[in-house]
Protein backbone atom coordinates (compact mmCIF):
# COMPACT_ATOMS: atom_id res chain seq x y z
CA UNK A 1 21.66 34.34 -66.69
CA UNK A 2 23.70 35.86 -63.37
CA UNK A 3 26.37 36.85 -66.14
CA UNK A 4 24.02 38.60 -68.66
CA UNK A 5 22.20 41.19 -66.10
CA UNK A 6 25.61 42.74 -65.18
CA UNK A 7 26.33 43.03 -69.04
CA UNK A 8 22.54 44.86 -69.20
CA UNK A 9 23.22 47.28 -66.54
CA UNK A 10 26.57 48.25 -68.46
CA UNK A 11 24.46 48.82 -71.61
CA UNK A 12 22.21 50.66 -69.97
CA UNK A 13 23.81 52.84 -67.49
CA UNK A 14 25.39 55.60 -69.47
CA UNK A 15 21.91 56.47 -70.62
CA UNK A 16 20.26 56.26 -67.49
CA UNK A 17 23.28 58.47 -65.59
CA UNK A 18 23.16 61.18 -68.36
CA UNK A 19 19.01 61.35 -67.93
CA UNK A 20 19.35 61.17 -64.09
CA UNK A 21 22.21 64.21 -63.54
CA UNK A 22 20.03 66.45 -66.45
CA UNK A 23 17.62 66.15 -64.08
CA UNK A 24 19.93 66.68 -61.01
CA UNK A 25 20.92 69.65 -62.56
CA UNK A 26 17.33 71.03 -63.32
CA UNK A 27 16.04 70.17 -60.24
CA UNK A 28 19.63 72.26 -58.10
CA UNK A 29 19.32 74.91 -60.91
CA UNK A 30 15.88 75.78 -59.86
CA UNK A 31 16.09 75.34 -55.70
CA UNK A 32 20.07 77.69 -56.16
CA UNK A 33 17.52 80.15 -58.26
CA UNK A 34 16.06 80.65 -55.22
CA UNK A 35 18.78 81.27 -53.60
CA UNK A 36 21.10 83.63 -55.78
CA UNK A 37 17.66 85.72 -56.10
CA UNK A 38 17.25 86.36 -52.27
CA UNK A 39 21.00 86.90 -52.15
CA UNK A 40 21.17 89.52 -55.27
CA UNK A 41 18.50 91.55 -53.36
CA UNK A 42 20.08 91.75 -50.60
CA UNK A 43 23.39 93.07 -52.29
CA UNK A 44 20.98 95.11 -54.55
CA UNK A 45 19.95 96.54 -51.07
CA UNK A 46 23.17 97.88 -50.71
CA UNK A 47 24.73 99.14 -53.93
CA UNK A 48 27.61 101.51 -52.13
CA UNK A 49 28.83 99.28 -49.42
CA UNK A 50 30.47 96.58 -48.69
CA UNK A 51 28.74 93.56 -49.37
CA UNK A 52 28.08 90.87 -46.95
CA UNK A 53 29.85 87.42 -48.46
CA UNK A 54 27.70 84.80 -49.86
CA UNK A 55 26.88 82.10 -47.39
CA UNK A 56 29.46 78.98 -47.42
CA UNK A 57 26.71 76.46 -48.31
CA UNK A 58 25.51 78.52 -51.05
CA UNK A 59 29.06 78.89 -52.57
CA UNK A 60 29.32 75.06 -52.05
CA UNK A 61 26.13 74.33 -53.48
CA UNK A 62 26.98 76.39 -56.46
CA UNK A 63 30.68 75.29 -56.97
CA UNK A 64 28.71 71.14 -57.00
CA UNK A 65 26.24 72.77 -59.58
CA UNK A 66 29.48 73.91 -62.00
CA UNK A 67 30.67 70.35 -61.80
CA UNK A 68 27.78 68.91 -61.76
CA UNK A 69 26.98 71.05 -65.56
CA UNK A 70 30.72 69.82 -66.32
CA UNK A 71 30.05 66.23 -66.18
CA UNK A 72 26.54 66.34 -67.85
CA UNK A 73 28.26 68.05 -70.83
CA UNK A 74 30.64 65.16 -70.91
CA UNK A 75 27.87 62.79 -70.62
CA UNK A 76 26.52 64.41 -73.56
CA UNK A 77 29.54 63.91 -75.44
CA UNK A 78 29.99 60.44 -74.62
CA UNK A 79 26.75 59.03 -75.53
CA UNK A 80 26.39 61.04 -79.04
CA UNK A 81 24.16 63.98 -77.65
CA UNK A 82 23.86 67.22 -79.85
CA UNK A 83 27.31 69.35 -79.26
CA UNK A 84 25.17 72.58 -78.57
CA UNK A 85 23.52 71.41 -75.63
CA UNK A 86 27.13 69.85 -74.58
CA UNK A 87 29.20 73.32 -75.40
CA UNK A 88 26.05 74.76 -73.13
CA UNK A 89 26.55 72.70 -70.15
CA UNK A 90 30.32 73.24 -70.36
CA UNK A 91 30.11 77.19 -70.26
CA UNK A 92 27.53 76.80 -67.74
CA UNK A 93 30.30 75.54 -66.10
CA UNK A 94 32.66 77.90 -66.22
CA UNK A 95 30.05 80.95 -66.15
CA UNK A 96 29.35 79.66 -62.65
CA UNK A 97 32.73 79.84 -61.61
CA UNK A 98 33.45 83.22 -63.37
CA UNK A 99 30.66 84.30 -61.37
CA UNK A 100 31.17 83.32 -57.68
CA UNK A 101 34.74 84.92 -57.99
CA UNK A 102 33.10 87.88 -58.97
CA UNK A 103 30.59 88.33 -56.56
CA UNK A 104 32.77 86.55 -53.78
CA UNK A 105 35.64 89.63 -54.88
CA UNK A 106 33.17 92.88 -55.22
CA UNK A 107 33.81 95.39 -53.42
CA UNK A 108 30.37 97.07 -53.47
CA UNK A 109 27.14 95.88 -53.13
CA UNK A 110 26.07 96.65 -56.78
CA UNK A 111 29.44 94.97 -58.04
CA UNK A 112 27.76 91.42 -56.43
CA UNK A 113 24.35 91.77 -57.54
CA UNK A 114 25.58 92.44 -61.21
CA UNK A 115 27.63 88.83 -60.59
CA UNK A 116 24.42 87.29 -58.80
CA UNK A 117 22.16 88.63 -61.41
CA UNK A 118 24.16 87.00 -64.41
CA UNK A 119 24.25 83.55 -62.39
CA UNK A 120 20.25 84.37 -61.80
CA UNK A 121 20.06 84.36 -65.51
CA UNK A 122 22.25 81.20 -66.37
CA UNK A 123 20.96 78.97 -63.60
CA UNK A 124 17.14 80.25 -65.26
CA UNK A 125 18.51 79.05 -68.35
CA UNK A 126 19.71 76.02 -66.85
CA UNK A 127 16.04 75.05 -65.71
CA UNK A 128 14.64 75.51 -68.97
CA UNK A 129 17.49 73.51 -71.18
CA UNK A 130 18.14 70.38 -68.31
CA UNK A 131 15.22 68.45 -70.05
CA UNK A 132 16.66 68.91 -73.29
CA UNK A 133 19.64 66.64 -72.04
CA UNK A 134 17.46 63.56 -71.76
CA UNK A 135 15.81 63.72 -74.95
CA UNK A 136 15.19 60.56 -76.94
CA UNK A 137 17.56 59.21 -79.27
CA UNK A 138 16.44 59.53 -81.70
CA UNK A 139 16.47 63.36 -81.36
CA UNK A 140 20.25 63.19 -81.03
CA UNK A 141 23.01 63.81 -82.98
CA UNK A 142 24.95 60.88 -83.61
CA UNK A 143 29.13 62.01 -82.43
CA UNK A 144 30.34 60.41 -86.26
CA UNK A 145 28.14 62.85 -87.70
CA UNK A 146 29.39 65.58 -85.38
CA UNK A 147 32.75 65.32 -87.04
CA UNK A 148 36.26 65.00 -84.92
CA UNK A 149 36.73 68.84 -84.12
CA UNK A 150 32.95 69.60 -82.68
CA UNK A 151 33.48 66.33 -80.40
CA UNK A 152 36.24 68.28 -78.59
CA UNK A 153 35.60 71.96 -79.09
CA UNK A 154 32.48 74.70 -78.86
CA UNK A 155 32.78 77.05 -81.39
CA UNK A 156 32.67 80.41 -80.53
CA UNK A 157 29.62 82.59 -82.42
CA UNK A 158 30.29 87.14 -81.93
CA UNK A 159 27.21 88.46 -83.63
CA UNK A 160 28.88 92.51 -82.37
């Protein structure tokens, strides 16, 4: 019996993790909200000059949230989870990072609210889609049926 509850929490585990950081990442999406919003006004406050630099723990927080998106999208891979919601996470991701360069970088006040305000947006977004992650099985696609190329790619959709 001691040998067969180790083997359970292996079987189980990958499921559990994936449905505990999508709701990690809901849960810091919507508390970093917050936070981006107070800090986009107070850029917006300032649209000529200089802007003041984004507070160390927020840039921490928000780097952990980018990683954080990065290895639910990989969770979402591994355990057969639909490929948009894993190409989402992923360019949450990198949006995140995109974005703290740029508003870290401006060089006027409206330069880092434009940055803040597109991280406002994605991190919204991020709120709304986190649930999605945990979904029942039965909801998700199965990776076989995904075929070998969407299992390792997100393809790329210009509607201009």
């Amino acid at each position: 019996m001691k040998r067969l509850i180790p083997a359970l929490v292996l079987l189980f585990a990958p499921a559990a993790f994936a449905d505990g950081l999508s709701k990690q990442v809901g849960a810091e999406a919507a508390r970093l909200l917050v936070e981006v919003d107070a800090a986009r006004k107070a850029a917006s406050a300032r649209p000529p000059l200089k802007p003041a630099p984004l507070a160390p723990a927020l840039v921490t927080d928000l780097q952990r949230f980018g990683l954080s998106t990065s290895r639910l999208s990989l969770e979402i891979d591994a355990n057969g989870g639909p490929a948009d919601l894993r190409c989402i996470f992923r360019g949450m991701a990198e949006e995140t990072g995109k974005q703290l360069t740029a508003a870290s970088v401006a060089t006027t006040g409206a330069q880092q609210a434009a940055a803040l305000s597109r991280l406002s947006h994605m991190l919204s977004d991020a709120v709304e889609i986190a649930p999605a992650a945990n979904a029942p099985a039965a909801q998700k696609q199965t990776a076989a049926s995904a075929g070998p190329a969407a299992a390792n790619s997100c393809p790329v959709v210009r509607d201009f």
